[in-house]
PDB file of N, CA and C in Angstrom:
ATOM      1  N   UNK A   1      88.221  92.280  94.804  1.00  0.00           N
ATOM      2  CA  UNK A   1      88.418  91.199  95.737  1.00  0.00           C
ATOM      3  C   UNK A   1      88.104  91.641  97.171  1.00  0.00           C
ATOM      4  N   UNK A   2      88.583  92.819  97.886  1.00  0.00           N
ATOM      5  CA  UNK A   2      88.250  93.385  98.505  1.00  0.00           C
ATOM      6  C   UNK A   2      86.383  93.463  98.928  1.00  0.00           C
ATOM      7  N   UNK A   3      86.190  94.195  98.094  1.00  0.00           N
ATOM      8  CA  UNK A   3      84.553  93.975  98.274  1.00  0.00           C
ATOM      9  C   UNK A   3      84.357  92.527  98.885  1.00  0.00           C
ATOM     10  N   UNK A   4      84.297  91.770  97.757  1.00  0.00           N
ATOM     11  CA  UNK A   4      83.723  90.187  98.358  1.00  0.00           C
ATOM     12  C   UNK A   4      84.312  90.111  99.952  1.00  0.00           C
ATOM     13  N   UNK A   5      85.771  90.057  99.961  1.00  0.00           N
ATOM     14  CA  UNK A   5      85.986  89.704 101.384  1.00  0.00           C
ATOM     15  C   UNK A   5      84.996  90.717 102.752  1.00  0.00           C
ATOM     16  N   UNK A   6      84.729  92.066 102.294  1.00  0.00           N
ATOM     17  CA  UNK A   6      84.258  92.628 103.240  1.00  0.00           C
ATOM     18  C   UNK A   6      83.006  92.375 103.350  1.00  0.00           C
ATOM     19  N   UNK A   7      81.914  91.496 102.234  1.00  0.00           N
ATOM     20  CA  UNK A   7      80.629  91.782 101.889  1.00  0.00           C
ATOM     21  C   UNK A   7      79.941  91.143 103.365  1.00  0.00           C
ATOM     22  N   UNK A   8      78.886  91.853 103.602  1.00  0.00           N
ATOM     23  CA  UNK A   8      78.186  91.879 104.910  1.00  0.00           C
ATOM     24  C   UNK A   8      78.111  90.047 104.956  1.00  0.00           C
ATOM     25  N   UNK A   9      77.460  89.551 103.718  1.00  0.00           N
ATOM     26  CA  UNK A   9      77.148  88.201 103.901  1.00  0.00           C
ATOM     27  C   UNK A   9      78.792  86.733 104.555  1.00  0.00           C
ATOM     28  N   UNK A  10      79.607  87.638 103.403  1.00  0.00           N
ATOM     29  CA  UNK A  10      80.554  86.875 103.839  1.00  0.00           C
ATOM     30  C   UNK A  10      81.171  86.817 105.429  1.00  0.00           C
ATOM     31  N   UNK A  11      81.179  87.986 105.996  1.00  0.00           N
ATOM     32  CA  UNK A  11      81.448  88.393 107.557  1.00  0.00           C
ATOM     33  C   UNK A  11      80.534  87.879 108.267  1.00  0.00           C
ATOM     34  N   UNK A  12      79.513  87.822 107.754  1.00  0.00           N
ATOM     35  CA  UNK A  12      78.257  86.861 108.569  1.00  0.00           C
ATOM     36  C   UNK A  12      78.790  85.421 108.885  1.00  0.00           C
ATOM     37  N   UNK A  13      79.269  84.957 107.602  1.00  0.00           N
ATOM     38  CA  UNK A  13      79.277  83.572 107.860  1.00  0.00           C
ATOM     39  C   UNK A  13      80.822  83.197 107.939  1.00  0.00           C
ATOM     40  N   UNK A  14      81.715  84.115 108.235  1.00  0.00           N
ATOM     41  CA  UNK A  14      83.021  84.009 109.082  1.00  0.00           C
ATOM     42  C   UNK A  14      82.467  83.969 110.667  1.00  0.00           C
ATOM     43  N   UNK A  15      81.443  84.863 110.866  1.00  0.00           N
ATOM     44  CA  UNK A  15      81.310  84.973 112.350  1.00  0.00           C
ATOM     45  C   UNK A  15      80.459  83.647 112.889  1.00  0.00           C
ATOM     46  N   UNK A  16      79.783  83.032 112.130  1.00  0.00           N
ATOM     47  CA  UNK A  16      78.855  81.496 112.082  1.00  0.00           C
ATOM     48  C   UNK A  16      80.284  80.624 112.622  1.00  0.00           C
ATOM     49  N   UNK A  17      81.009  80.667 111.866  1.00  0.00           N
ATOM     50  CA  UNK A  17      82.245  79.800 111.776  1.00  0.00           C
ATOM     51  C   UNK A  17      82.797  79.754 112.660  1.00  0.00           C
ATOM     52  N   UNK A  18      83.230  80.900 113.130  1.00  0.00           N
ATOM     53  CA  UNK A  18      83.931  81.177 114.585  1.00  0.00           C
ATOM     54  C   UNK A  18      83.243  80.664 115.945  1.00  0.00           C
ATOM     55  N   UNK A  19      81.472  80.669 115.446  1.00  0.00           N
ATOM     56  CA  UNK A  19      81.474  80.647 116.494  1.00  0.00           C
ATOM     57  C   UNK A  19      80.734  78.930 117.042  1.00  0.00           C
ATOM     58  N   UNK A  20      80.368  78.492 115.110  1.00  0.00           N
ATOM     59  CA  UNK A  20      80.572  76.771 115.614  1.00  0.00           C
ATOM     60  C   UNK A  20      81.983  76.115 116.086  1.00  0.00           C
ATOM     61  N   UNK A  21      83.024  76.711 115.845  1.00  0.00           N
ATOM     62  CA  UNK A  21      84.606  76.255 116.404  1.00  0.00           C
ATOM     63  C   UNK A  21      84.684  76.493 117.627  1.00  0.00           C
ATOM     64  N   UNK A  22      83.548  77.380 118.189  1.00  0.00           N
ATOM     65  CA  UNK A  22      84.124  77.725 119.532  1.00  0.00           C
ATOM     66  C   UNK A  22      85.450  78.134 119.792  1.00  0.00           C
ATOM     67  N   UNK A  23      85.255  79.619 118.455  1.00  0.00           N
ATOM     68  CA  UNK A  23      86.525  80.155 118.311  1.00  0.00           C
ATOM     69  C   UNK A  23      86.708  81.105 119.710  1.00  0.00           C
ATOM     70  N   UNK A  24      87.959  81.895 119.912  1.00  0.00           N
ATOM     71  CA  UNK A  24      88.408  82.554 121.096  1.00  0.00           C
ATOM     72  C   UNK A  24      88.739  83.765 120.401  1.00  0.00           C
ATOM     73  N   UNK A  25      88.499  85.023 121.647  1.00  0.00           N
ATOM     74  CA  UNK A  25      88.929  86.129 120.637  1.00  0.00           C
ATOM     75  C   UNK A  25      90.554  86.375 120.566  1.00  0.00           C
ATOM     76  N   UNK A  26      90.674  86.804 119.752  1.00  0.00           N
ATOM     77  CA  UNK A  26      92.309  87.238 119.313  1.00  0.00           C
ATOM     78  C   UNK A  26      93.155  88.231 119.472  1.00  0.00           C
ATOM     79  N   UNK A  27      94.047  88.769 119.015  1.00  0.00           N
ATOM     80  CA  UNK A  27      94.647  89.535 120.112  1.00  0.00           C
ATOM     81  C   UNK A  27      94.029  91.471 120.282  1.00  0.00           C
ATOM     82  N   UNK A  28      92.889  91.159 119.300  1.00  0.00           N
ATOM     83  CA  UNK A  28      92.213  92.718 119.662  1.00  0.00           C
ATOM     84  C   UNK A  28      91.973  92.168 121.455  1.00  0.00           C
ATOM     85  N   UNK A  29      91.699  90.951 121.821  1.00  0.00           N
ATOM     86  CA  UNK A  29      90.877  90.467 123.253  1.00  0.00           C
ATOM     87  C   UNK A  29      89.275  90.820 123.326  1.00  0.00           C
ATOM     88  N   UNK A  30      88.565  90.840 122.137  1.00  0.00           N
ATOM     89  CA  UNK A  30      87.396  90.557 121.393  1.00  0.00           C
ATOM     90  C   UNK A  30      86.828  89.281 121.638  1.00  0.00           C
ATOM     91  N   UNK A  31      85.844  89.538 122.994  1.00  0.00           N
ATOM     92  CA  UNK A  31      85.016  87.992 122.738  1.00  0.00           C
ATOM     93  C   UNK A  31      83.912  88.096 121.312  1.00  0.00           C
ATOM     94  N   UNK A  32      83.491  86.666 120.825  1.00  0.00           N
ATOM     95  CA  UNK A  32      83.020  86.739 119.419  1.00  0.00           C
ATOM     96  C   UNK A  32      81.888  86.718 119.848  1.00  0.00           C
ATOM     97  N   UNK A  33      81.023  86.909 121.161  1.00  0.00           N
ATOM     98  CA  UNK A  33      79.675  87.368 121.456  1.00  0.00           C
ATOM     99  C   UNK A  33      79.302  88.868 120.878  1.00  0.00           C
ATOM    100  N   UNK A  34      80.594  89.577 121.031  1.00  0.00           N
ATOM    101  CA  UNK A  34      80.636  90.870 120.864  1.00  0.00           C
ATOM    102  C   UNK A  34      80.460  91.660 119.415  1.00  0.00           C
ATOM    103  N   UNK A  35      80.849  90.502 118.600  1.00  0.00           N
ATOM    104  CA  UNK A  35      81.168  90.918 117.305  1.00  0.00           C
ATOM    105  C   UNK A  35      79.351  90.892 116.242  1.00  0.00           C
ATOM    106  N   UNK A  36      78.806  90.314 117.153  1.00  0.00           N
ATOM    107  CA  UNK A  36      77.334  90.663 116.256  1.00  0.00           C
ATOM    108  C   UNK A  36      76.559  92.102 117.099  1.00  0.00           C
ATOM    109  N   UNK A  37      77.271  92.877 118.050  1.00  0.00           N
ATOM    110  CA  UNK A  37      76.817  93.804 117.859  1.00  0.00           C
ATOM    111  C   UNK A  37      77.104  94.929 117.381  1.00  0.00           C
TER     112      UNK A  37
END
């Protein structure tokens, strides 16, 4: 289960998600511009 949740594709399209919501970063204080590099 693990695997799947970490799989590159799935994190891809958590980060899609976040960032059609015009999600905010959280309490790392992580803007989600940051997170595709």
């Amino acid at each position: 289960m693990m695997n799947q949740i970490l799989s590159r594709d799935n994190l891809i399209q958590a980060i899609k998600r976040v960032e059609r919501n015009k999600g905010s970063h959280g309490v790392d204080d992580m803007p989600v511009q940051n997170l595709n590099n």
